[in-house]
PDB file of N, CA and C in Angstrom:
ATOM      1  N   UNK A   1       0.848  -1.169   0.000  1.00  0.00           N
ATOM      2  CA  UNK A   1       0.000   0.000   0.000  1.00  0.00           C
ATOM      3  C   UNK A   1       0.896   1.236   0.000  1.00  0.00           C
ATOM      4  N   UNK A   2       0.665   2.187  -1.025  1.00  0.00           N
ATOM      5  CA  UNK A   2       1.779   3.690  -1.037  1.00  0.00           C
ATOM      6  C   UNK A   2       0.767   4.372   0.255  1.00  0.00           C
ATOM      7  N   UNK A   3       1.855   5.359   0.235  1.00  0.00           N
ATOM      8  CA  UNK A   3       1.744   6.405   1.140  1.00  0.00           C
ATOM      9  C   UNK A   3      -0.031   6.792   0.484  1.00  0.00           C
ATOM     10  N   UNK A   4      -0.181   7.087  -0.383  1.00  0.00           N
ATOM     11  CA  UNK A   4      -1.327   8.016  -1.091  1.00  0.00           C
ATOM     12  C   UNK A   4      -2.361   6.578  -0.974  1.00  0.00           C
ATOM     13  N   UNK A   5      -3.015   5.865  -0.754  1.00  0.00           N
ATOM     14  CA  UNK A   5      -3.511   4.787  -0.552  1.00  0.00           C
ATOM     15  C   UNK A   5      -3.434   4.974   0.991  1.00  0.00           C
ATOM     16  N   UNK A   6      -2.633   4.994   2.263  1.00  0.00           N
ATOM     17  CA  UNK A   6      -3.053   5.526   3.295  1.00  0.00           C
ATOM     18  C   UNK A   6      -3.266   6.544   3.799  1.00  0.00           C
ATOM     19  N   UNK A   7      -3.125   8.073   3.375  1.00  0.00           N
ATOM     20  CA  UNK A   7      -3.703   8.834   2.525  1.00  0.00           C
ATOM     21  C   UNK A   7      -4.934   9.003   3.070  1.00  0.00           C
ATOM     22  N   UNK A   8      -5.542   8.380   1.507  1.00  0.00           N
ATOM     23  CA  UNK A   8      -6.901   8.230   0.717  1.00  0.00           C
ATOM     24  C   UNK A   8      -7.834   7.863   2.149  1.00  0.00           C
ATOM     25  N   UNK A   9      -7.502   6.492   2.505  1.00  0.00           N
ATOM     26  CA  UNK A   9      -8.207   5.716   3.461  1.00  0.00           C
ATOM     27  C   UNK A   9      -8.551   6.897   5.084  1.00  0.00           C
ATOM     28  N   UNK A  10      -7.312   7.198   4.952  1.00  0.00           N
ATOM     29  CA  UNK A  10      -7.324   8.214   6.502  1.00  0.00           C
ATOM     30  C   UNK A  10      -8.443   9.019   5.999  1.00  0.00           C
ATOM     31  N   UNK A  11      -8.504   9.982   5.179  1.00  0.00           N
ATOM     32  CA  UNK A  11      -9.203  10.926   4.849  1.00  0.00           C
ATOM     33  C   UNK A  11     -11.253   9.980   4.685  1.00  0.00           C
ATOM     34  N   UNK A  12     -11.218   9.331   4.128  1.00  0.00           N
ATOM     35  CA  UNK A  12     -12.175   8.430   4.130  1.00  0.00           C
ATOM     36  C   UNK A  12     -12.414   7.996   5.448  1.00  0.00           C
ATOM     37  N   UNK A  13     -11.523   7.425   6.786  1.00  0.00           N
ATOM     38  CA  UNK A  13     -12.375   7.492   7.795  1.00  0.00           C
ATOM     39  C   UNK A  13     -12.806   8.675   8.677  1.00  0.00           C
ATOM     40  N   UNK A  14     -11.949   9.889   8.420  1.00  0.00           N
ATOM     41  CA  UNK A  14     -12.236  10.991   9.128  1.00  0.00           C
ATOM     42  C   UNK A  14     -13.693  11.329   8.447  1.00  0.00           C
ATOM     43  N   UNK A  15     -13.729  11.027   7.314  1.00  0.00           N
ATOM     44  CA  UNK A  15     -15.744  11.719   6.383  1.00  0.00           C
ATOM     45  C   UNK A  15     -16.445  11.061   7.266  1.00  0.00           C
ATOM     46  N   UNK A  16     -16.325   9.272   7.454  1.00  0.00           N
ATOM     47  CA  UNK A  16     -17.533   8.993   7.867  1.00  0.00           C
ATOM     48  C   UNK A  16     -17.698   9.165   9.645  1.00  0.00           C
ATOM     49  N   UNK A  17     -16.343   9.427   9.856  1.00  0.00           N
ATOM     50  CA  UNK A  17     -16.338   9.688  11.594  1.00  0.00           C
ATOM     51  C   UNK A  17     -17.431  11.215  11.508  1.00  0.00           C
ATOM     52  N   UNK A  18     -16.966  12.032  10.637  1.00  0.00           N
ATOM     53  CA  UNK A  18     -17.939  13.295  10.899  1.00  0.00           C
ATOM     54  C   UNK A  18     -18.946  13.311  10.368  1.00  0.00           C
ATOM     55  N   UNK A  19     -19.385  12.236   9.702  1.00  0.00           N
ATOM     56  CA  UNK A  19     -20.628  12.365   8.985  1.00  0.00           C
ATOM     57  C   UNK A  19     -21.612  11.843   9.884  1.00  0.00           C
ATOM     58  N   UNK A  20     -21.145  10.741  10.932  1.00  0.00           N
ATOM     59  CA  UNK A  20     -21.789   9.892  11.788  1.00  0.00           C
ATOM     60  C   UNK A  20     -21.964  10.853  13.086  1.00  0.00           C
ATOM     61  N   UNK A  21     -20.692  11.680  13.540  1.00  0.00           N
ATOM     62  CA  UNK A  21     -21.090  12.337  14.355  1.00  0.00           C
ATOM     63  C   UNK A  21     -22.051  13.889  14.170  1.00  0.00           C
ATOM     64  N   UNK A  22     -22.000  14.502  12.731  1.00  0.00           N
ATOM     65  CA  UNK A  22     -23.241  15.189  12.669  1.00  0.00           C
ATOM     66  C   UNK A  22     -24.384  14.507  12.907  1.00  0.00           C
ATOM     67  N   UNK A  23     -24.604  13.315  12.290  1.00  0.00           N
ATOM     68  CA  UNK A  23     -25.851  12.699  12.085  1.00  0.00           C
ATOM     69  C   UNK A  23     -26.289  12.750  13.507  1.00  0.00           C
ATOM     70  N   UNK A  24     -25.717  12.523  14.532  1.00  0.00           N
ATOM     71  CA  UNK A  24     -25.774  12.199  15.849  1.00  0.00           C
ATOM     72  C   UNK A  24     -26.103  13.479  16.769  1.00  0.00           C
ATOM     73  N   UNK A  25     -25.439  14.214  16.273  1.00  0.00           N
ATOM     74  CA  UNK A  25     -26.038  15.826  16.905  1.00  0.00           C
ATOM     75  C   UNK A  25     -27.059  15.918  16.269  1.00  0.00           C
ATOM     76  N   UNK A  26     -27.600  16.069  14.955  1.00  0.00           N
ATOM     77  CA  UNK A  26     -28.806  16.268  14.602  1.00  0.00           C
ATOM     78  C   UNK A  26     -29.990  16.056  15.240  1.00  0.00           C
ATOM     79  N   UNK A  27     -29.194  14.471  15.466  1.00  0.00           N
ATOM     80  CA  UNK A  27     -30.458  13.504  15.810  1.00  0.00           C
ATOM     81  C   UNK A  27     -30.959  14.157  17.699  1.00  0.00           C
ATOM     82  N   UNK A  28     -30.042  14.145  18.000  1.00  0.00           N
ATOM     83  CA  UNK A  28     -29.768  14.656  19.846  1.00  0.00           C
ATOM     84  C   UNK A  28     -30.302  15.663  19.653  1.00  0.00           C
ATOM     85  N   UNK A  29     -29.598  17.061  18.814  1.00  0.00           N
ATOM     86  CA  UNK A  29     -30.837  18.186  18.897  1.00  0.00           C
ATOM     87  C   UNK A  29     -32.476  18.328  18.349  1.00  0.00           C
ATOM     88  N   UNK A  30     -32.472  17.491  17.513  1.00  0.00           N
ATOM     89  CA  UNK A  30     -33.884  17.607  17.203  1.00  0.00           C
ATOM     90  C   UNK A  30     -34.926  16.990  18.640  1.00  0.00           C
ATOM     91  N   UNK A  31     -33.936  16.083  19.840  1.00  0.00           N
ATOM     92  CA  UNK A  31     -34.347  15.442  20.901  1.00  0.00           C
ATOM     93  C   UNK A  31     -34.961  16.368  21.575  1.00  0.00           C
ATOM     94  N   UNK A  32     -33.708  17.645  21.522  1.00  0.00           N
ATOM     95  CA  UNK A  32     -33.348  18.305  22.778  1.00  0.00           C
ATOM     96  C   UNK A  32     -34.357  19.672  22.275  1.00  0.00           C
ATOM     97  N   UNK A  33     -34.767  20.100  21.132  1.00  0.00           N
ATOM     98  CA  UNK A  33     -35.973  20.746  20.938  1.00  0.00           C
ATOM     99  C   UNK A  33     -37.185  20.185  21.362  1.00  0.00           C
ATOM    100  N   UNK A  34     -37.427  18.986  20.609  1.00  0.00           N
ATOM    101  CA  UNK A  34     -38.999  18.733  20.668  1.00  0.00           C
ATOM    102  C   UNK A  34     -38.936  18.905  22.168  1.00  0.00           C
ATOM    103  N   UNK A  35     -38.329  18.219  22.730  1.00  0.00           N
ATOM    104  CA  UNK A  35     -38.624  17.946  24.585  1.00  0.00           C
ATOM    105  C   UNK A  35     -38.650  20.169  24.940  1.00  0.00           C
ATOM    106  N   UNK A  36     -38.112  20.667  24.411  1.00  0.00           N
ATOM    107  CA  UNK A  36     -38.476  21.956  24.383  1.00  0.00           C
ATOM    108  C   UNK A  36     -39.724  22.355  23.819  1.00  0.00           C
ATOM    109  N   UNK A  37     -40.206  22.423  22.812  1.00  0.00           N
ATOM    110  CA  UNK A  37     -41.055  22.593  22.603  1.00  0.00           C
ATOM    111  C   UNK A  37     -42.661  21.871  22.757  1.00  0.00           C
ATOM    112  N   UNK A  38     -42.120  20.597  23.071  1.00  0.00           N
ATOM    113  CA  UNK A  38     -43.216  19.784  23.929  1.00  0.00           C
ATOM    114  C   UNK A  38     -43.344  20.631  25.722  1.00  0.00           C
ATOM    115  N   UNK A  39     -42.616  20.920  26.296  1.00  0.00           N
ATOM    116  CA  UNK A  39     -42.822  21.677  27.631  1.00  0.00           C
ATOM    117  C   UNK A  39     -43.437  23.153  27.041  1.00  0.00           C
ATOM    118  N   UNK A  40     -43.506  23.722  25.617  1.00  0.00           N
ATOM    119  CA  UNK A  40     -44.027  24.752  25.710  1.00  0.00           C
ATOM    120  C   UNK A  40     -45.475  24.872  25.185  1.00  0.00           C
ATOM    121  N   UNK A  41     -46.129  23.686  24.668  1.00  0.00           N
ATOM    122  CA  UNK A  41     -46.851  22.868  24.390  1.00  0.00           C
ATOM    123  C   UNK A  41     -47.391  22.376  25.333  1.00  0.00           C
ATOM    124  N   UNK A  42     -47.464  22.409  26.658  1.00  0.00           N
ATOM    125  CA  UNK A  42     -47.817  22.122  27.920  1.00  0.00           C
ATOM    126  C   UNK A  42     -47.901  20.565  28.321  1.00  0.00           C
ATOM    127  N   UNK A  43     -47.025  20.048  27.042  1.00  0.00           N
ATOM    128  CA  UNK A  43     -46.897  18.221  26.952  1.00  0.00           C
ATOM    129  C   UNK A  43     -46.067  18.361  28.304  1.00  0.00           C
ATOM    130  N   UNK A  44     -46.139  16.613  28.777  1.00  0.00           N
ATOM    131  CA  UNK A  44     -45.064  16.302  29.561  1.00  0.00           C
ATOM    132  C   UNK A  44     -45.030  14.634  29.685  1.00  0.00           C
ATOM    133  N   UNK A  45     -44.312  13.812  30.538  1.00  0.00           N
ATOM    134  CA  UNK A  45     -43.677  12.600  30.563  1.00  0.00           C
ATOM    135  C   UNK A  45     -43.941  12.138  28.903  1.00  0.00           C
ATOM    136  N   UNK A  46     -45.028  10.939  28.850  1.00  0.00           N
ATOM    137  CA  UNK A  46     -45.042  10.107  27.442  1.00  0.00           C
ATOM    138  C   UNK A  46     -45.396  11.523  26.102  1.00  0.00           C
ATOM    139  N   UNK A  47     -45.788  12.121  26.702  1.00  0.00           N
ATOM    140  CA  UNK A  47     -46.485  13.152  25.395  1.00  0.00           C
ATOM    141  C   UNK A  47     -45.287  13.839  24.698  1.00  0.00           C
ATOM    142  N   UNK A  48     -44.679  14.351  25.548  1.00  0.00           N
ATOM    143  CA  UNK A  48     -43.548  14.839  25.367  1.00  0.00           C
ATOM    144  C   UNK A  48     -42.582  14.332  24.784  1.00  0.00           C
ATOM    145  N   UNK A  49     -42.129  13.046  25.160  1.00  0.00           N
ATOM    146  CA  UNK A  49     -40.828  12.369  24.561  1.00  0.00           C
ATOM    147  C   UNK A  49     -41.619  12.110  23.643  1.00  0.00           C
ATOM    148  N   UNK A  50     -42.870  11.633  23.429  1.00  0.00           N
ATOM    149  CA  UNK A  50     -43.142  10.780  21.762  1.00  0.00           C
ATOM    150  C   UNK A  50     -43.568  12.223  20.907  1.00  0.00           C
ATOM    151  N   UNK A  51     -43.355  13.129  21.148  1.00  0.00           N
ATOM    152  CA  UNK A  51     -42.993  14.682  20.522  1.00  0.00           C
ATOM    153  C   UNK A  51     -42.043  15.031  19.810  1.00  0.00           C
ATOM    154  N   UNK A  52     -40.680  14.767  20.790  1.00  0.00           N
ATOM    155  CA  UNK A  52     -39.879  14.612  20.883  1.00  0.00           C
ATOM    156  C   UNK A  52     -39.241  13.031  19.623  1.00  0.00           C
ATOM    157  N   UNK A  53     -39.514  12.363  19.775  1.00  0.00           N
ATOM    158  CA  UNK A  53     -39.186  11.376  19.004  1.00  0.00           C
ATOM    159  C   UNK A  53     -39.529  11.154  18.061  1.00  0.00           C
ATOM    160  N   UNK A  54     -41.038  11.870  17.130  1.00  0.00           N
ATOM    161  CA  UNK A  54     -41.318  12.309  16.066  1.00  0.00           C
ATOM    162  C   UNK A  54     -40.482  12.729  14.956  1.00  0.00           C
ATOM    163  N   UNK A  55     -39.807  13.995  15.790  1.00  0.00           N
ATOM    164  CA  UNK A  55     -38.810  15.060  15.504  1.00  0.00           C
ATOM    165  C   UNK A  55     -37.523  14.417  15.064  1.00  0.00           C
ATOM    166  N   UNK A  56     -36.767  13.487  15.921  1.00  0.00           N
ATOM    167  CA  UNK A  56     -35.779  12.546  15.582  1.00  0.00           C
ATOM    168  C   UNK A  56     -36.279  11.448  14.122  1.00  0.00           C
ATOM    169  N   UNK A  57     -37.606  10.918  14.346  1.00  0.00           N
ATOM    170  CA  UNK A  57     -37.226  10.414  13.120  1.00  0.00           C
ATOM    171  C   UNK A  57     -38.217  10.640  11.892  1.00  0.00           C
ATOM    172  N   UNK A  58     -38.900  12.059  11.779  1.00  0.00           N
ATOM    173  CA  UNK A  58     -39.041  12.370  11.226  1.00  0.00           C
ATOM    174  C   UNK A  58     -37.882  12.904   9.959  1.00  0.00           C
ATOM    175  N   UNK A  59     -36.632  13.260  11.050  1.00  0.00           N
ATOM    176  CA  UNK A  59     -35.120  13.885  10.347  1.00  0.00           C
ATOM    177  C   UNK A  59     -34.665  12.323   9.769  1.00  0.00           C
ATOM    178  N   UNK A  60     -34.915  11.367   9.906  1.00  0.00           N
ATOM    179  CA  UNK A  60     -34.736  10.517   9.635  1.00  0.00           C
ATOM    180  C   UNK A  60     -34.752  10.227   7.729  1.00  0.00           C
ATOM    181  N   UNK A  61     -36.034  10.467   7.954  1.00  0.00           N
ATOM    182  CA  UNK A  61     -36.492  10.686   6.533  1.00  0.00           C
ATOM    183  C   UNK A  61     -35.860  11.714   5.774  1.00  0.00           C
ATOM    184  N   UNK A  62     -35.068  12.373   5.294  1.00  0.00           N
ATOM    185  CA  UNK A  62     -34.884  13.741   5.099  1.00  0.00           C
ATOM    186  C   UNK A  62     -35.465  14.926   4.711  1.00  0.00           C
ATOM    187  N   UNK A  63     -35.869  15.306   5.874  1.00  0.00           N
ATOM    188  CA  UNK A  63     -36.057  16.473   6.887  1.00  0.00           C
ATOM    189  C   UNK A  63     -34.569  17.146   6.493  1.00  0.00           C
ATOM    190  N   UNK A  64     -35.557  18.465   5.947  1.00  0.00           N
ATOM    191  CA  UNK A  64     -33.852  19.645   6.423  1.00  0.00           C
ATOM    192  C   UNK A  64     -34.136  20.108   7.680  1.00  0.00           C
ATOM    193  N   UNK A  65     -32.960  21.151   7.875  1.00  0.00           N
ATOM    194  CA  UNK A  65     -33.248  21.728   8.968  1.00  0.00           C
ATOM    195  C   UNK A  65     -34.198  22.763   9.056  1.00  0.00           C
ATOM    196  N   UNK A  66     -34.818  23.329   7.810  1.00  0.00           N
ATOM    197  CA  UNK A  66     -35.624  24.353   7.512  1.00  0.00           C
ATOM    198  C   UNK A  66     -36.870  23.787   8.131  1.00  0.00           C
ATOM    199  N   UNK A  67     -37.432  22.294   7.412  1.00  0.00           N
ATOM    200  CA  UNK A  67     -38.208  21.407   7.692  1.00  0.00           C
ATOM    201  C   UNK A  67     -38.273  21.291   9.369  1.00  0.00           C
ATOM    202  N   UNK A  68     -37.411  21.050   9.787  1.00  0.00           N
ATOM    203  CA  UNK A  68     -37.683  20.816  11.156  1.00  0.00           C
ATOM    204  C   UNK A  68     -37.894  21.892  12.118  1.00  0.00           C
ATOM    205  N   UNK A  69     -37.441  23.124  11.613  1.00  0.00           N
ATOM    206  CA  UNK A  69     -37.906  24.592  11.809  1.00  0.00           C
ATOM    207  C   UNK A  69     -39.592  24.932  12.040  1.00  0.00           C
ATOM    208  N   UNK A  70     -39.847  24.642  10.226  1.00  0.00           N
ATOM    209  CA  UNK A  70     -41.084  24.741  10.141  1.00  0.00           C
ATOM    210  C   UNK A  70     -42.161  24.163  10.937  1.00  0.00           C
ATOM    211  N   UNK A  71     -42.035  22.618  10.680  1.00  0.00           N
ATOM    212  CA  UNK A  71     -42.893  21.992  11.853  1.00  0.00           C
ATOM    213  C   UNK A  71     -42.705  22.366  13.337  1.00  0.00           C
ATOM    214  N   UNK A  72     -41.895  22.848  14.451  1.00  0.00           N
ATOM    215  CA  UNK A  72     -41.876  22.994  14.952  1.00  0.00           C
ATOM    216  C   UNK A  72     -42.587  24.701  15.284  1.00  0.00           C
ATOM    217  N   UNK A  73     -42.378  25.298  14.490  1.00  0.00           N
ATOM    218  CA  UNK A  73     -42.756  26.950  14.517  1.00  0.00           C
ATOM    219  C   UNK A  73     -44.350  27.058  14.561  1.00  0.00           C
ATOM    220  N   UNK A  74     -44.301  25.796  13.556  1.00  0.00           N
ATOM    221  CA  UNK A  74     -46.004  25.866  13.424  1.00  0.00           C
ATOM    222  C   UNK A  74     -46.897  25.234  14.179  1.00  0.00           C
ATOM    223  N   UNK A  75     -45.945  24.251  14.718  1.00  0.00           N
ATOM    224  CA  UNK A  75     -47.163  23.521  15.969  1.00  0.00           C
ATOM    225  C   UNK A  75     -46.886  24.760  17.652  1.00  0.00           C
ATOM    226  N   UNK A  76     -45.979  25.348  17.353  1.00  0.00           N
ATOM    227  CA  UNK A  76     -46.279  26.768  18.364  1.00  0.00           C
ATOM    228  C   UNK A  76     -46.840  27.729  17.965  1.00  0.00           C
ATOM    229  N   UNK A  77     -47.420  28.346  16.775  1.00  0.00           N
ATOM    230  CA  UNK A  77     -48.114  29.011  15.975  1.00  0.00           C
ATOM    231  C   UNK A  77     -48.659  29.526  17.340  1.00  0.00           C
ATOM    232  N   UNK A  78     -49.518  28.452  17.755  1.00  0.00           N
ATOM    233  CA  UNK A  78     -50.550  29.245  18.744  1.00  0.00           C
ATOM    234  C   UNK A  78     -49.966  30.182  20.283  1.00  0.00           C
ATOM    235  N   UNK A  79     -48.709  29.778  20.791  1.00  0.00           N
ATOM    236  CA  UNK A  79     -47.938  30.324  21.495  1.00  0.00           C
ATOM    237  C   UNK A  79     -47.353  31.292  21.506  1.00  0.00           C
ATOM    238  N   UNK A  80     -47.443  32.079  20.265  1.00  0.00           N
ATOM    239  CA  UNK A  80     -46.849  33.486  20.313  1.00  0.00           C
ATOM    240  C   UNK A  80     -45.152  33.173  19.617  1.00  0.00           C
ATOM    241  N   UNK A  81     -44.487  32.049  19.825  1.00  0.00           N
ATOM    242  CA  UNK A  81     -43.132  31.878  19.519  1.00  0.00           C
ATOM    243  C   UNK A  81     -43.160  31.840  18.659  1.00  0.00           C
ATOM    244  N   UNK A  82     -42.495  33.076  17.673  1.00  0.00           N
ATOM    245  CA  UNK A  82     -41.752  32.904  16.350  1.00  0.00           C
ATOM    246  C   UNK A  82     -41.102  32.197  16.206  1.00  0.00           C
ATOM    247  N   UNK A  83     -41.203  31.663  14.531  1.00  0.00           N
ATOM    248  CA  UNK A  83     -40.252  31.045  13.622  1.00  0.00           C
ATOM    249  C   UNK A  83     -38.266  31.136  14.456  1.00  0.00           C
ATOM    250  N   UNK A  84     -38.412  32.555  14.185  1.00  0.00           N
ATOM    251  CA  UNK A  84     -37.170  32.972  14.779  1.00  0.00           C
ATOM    252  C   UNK A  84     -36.460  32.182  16.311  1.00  0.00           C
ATOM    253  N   UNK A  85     -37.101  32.595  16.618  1.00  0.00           N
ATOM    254  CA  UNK A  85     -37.058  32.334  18.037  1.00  0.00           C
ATOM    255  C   UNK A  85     -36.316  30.679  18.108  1.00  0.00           C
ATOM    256  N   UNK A  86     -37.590  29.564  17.562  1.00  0.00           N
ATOM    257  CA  UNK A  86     -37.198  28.250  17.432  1.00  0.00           C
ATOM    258  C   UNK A  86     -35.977  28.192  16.498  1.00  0.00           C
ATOM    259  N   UNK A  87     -35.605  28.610  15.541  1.00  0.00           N
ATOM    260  CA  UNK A  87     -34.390  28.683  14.978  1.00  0.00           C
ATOM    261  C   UNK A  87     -33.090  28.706  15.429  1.00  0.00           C
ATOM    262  N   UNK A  88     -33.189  30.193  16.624  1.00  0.00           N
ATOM    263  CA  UNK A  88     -32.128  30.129  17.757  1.00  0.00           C
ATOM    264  C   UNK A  88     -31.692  28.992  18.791  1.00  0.00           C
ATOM    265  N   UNK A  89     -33.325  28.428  18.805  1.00  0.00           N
ATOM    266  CA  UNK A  89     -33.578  27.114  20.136  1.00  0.00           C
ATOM    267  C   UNK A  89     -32.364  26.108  19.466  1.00  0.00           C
ATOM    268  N   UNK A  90     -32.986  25.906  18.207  1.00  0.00           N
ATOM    269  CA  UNK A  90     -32.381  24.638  17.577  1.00  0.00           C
ATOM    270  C   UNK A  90     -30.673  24.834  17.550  1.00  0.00           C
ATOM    271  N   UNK A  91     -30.265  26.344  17.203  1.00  0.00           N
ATOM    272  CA  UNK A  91     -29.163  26.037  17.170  1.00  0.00           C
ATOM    273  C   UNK A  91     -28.125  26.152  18.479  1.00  0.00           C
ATOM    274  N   UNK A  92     -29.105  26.351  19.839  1.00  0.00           N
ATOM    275  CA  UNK A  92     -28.250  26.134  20.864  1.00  0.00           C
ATOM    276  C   UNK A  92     -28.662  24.366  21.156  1.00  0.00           C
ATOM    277  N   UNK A  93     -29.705  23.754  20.632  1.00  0.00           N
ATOM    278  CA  UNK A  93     -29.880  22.360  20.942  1.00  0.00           C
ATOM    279  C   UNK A  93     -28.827  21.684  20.290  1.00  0.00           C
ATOM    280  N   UNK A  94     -28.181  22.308  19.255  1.00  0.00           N
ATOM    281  CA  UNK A  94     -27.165  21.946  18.243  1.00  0.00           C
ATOM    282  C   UNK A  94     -25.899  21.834  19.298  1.00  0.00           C
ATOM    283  N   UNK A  95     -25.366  23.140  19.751  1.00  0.00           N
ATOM    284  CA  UNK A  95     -24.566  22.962  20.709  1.00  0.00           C
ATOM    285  C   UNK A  95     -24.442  22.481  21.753  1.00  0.00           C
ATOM    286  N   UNK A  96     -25.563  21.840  22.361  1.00  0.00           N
ATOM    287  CA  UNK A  96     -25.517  21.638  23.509  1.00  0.00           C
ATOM    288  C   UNK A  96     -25.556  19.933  23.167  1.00  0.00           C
ATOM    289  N   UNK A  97     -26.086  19.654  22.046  1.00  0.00           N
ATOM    290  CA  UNK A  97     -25.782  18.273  21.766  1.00  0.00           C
ATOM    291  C   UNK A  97     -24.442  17.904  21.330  1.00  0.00           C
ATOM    292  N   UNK A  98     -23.494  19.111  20.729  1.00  0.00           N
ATOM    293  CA  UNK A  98     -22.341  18.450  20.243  1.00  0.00           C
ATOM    294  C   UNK A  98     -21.500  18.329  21.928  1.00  0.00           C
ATOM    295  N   UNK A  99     -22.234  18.939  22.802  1.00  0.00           N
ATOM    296  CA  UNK A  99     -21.147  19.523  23.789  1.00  0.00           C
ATOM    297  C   UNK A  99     -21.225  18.022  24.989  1.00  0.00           C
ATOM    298  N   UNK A 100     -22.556  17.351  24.716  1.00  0.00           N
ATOM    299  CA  UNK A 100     -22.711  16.414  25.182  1.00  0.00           C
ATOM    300  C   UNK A 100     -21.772  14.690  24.144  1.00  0.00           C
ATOM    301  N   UNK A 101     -21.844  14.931  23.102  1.00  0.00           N
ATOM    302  CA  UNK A 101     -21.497  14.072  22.497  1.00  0.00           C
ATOM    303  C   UNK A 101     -20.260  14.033  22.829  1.00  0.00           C
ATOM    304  N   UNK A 102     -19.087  15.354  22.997  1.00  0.00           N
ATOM    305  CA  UNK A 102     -17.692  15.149  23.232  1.00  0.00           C
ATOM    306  C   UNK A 102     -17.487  14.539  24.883  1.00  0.00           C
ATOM    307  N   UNK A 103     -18.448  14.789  25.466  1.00  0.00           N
ATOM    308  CA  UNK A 103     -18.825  14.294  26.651  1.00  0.00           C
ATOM    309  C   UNK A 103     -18.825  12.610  26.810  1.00  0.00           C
ATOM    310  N   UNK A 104     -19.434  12.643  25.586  1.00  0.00           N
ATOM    311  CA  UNK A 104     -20.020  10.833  25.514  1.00  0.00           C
ATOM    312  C   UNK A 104     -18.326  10.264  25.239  1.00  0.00           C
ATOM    313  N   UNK A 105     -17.005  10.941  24.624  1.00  0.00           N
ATOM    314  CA  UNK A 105     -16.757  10.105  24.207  1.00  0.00           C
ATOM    315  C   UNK A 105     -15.674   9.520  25.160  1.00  0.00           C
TER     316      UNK A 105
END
């Protein structure tokens, strides 16, 4: 095997190491919203997590993040919380999931 052949391979496991660990924050923040927006939703224990778990694999399917915006903005429609607002949520659920994942490892 040349140098450029281990290389190639290194670079190939670092993609799917980060591809697996976005996937994984995604998945954690879309957790770490719904369970937010299920408490603002006045859900709680089963209502909540299966809210919450919608959200996870709804992204499953591909769901952008716009998508997961939307549905979420709109099932608070009635709450007064802007679009905006959940946008910000998501992207501290973003951080707070990567911040847990380096945690996990």
């Amino acid at each position: 095997m040349t140098t450029f052949d281990k290389r190639e391979q290194g670079f190939e496991a670092k993609f799917v190491h980060d591809e697996e660990l976005m996937f994984k924050a995604a998945a954690r923040s879309n957790k770490l919203l719904g369970l937010w927006a299920a408490a603002q939703l006045g859900l709680s224990g089963d209502a909540a997590a299966s809210y919450a778990t919608v959200l996870v694999t709804d992204h499953l399917h591909s769901r952008t993040i716009d998508d997961v915006v939307d549905k979420v903005s709109g099932d608070l429609a009635g709450t007064g919380i802007a679009r905006q607002q959940v946008a910000q949520k998501l992207q501290e659920c973003l951080h707070q999931a990567m911040q847990q994942l380096e945690t996990d490892r």
